[in-house]
N, C-alpha and C. Protein backbone atom coordinates (compact mmCIF):
# COMPACT_ATOMS: atom_id res chain seq x y z
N UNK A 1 90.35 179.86 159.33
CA UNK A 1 90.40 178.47 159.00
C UNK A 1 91.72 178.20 158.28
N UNK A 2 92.41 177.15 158.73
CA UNK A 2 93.69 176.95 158.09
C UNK A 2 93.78 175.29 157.36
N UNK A 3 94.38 175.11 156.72
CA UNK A 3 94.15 174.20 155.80
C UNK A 3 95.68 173.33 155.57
N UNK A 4 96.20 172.16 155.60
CA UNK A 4 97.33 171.75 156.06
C UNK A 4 97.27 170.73 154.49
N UNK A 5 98.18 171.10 153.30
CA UNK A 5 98.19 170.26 151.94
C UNK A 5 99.69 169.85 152.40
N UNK A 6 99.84 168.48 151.48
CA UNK A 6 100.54 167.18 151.68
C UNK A 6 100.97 166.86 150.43
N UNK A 7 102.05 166.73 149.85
CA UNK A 7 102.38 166.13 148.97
C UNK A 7 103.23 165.44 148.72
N UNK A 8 103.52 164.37 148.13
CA UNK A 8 104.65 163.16 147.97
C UNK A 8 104.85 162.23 147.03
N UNK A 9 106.01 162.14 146.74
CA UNK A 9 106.28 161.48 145.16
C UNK A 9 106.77 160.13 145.57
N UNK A 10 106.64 159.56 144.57
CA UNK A 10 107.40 157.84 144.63
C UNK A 10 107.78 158.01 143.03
N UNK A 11 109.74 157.70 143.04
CA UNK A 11 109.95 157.86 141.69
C UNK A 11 110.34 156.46 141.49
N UNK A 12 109.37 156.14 141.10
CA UNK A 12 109.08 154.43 140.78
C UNK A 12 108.17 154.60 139.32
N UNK A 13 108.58 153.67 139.03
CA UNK A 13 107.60 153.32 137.28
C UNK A 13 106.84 152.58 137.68
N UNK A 14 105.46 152.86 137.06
CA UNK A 14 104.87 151.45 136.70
C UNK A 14 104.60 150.52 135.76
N UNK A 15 105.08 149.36 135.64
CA UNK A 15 105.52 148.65 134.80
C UNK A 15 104.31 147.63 134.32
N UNK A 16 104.07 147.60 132.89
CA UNK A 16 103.29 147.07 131.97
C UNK A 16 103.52 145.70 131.52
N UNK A 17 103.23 144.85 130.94
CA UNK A 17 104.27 143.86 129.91
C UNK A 17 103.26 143.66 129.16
N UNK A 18 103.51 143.56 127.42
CA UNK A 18 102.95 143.02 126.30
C UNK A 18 103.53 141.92 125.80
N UNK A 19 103.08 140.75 125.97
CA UNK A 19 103.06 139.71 125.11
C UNK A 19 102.79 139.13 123.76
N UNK A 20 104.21 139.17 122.52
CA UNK A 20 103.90 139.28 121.56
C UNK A 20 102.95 137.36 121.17
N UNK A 21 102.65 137.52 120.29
CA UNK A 21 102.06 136.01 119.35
C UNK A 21 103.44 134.96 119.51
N UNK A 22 104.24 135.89 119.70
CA UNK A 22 105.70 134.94 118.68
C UNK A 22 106.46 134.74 120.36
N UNK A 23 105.68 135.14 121.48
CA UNK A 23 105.99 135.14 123.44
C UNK A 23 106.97 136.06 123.79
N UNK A 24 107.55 136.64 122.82
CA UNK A 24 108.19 137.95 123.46
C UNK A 24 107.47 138.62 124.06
N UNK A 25 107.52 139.12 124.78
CA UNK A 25 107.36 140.00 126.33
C UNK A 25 108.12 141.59 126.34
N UNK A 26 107.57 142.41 126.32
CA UNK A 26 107.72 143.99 125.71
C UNK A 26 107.70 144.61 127.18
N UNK A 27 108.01 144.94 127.72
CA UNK A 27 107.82 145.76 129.26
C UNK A 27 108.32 147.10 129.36
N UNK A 28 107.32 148.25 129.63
CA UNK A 28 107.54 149.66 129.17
C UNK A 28 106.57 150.17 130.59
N UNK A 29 106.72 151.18 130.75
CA UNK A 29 106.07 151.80 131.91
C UNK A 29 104.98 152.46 131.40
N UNK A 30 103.73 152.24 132.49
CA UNK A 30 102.55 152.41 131.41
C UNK A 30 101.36 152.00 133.09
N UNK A 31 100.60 152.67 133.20
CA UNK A 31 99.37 152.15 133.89
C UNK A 31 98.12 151.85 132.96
N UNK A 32 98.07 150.27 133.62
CA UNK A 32 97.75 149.18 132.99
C UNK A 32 96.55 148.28 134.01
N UNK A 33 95.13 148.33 134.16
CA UNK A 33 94.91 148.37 135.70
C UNK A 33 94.10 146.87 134.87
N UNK A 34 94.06 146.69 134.06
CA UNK A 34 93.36 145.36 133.53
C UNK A 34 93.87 143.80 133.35
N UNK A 35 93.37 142.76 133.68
CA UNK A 35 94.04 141.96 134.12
C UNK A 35 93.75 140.56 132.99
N UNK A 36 94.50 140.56 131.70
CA UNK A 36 94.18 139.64 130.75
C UNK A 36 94.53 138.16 130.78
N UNK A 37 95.02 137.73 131.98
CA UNK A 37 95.08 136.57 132.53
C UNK A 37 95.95 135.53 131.29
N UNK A 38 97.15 136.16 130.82
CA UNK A 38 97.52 135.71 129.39
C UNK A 38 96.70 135.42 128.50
N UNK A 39 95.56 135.66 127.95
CA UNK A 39 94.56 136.02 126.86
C UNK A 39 95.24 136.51 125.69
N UNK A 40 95.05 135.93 124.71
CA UNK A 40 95.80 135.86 123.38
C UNK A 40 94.92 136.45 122.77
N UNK A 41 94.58 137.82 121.90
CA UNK A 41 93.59 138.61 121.18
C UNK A 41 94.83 139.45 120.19
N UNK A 42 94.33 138.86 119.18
CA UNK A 42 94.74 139.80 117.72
C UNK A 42 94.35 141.38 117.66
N UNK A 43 95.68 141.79 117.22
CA UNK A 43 95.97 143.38 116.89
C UNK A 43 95.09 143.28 115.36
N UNK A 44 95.20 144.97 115.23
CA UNK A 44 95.20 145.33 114.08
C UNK A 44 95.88 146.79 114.34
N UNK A 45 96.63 147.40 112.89
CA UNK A 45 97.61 148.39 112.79
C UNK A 45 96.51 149.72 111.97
N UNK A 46 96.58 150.72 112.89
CA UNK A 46 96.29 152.00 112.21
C UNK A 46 95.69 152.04 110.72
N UNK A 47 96.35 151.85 110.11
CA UNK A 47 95.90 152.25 108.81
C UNK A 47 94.94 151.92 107.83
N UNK A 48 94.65 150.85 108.44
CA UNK A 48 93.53 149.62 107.80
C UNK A 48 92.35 150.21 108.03
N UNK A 49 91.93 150.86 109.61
CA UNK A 49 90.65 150.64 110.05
C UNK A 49 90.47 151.92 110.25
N UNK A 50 90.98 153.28 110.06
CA UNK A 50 90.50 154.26 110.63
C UNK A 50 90.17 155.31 109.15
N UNK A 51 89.22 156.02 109.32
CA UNK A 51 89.30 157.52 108.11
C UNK A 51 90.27 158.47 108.94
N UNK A 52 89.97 159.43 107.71
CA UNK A 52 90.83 160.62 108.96
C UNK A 52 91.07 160.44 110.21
N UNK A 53 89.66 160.42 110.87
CA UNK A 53 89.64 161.09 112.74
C UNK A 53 88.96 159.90 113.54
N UNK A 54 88.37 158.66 112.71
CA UNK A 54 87.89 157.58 113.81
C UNK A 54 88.16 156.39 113.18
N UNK A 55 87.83 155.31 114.42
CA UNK A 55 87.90 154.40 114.10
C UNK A 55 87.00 153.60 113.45
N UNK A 56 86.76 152.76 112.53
CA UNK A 56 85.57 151.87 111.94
C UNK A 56 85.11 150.75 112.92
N UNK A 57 84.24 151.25 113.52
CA UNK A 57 83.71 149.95 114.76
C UNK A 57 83.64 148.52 113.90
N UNK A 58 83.60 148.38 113.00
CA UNK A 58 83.19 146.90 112.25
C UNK A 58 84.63 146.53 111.95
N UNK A 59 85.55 147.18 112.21
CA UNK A 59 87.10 146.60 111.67
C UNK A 59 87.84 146.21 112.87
N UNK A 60 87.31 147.70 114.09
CA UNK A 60 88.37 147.15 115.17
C UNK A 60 87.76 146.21 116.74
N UNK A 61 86.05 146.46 116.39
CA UNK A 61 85.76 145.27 117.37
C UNK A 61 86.44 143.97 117.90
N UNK A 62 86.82 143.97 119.33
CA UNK A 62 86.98 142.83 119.64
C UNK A 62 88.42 142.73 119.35
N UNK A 63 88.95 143.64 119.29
CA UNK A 63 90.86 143.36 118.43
C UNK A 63 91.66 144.57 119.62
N UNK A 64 92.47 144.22 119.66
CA UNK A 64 93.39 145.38 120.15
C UNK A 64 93.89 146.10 118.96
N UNK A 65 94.04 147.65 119.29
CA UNK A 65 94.22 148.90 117.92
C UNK A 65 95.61 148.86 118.43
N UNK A 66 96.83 148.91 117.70
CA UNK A 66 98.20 149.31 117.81
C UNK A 66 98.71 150.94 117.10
N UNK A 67 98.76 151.72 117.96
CA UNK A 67 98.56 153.14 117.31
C UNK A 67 99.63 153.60 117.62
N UNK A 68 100.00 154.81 116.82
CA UNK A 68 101.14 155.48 117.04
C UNK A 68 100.96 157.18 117.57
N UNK A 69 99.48 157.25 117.12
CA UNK A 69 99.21 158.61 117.51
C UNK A 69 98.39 158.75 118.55
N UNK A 70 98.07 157.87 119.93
CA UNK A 70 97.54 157.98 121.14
C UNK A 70 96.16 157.17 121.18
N UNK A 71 95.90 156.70 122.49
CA UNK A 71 95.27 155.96 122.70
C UNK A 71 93.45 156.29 122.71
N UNK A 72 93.68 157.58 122.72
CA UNK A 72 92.29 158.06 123.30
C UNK A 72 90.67 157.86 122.13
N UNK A 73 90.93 157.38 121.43
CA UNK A 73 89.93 157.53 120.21
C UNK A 73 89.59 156.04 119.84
N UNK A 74 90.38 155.13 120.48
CA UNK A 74 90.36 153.80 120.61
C UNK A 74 89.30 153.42 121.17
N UNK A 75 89.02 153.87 122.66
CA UNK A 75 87.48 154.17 123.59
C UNK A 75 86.66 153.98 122.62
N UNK A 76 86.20 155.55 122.19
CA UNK A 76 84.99 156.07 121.47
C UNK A 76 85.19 154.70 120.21
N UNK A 77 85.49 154.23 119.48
CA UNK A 77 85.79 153.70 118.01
C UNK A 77 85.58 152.02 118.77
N UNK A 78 85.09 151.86 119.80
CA UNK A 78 85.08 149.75 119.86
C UNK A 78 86.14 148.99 120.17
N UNK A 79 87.49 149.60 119.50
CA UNK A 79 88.11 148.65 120.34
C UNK A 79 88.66 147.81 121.80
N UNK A 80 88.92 146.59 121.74
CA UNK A 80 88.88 145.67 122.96
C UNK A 80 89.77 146.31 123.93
N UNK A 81 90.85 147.11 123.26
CA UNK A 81 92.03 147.75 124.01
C UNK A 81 92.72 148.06 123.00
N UNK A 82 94.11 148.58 123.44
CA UNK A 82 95.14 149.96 122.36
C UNK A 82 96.02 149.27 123.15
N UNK A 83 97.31 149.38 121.98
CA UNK A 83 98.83 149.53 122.45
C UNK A 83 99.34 150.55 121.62
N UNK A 84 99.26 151.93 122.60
CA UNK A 84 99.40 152.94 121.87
C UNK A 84 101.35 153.14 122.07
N UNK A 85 101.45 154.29 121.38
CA UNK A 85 102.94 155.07 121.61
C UNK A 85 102.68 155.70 122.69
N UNK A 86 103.95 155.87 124.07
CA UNK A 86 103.78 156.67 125.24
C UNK A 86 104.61 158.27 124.44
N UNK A 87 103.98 158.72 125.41
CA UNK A 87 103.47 160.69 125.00
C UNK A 87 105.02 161.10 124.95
N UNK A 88 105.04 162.30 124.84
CA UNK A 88 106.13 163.43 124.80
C UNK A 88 107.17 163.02 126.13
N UNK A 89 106.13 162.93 127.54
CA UNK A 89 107.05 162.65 128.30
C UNK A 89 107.14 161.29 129.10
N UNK A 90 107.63 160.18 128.68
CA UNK A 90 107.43 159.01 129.16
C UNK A 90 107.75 158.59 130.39
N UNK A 91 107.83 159.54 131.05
CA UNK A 91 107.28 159.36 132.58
C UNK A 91 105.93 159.83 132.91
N UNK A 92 105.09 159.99 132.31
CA UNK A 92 103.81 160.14 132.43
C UNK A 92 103.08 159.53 132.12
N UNK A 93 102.11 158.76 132.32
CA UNK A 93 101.06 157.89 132.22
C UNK A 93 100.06 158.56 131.79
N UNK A 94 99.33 158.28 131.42
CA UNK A 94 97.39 158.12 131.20
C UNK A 94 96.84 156.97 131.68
N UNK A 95 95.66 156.86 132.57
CA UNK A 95 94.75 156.28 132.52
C UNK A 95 93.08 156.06 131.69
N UNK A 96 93.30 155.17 130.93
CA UNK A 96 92.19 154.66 130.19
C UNK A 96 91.43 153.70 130.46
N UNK A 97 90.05 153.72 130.17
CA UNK A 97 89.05 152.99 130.71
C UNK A 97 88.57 151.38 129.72
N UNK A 98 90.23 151.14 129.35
CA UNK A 98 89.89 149.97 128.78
C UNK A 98 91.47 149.76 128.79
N UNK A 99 92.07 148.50 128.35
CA UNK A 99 93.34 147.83 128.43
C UNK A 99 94.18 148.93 127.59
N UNK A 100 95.14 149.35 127.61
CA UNK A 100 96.02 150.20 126.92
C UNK A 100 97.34 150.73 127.18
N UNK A 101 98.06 149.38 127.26
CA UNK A 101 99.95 149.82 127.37
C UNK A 101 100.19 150.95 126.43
N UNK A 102 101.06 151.58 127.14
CA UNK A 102 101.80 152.59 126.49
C UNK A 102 103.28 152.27 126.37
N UNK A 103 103.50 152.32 125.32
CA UNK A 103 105.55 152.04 124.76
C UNK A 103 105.77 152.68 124.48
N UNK A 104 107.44 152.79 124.33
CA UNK A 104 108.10 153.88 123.53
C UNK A 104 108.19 153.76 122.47
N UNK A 105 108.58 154.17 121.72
CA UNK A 105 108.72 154.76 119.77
C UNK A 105 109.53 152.78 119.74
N UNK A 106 110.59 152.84 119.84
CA UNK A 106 111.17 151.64 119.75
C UNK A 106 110.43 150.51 120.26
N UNK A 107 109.59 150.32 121.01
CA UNK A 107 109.18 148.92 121.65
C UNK A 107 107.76 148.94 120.63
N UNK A 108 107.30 150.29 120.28
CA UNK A 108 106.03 150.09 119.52
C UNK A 108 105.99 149.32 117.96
N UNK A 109 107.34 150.01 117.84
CA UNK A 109 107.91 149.61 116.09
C UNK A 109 107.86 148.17 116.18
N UNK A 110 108.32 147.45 117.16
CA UNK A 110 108.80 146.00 117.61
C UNK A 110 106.86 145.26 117.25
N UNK A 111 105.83 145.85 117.85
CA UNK A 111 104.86 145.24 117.86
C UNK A 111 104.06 145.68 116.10
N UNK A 112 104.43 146.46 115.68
CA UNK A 112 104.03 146.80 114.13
C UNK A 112 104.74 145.80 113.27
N UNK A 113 106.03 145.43 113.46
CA UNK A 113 106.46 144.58 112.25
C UNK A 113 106.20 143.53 112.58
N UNK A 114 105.12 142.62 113.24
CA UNK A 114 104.28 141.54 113.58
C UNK A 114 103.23 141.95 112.49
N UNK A 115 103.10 142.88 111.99
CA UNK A 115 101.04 142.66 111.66
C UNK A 115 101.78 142.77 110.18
């Protein structure tokens, strides 16, 4: 039995955009499969709402989490969606099962000195 594997790249980004309060528009490569139809929903920043290792469901309900240390704990913890920091190698994506651009170090800083 012989078996015939296929593989093929497209070096294309896929491109995100965050819309600040103040209408700046942030665009970073990021898979983003949710569709907020310009929907205006308030952040909240890291430090407010989490202990150590989670998030406080009563702080970040219903808010987008703006994180610097990854998106994944955002899920489990309530929030509406994350605009996390993108990883080590920012040509790599994650997919998450709720709204969650990923930026770079610089475009993230840009959405922190809003809150």
């Amino acid at each position: 039995m012989a078996a015939d594997v296929g593989t093929s790249s497209i070096d294309r980004g896929i491109v995100t955009k965050v819309t600040l309060g103040n209408g700046k528009t942030i665009v970073d490569k990021a898979v983003n499969s949710f569709k907020m139809n310009g929907t205006q929903l308030p952040f909240v920043y890291g430090e407010g709402v989490t202990s150590r290792w989670f998030l406080d469901r009563r702080l970040v309900r219903g808010l987008f989490y703006v994180t610097a240390t990854g998106a994944s704990r955002t899920f489990y913890g309530g929030a509406l969606g994350t605009v996390a920091k993108s990883g080590q190698k920012p040509d790599i994506s994650s997919i998450f099962p709720l709204p969650a651009p990923t930026l770079n170090a610089r475009k993230l800083d840009l959405v922190q000195k809003l809150h």
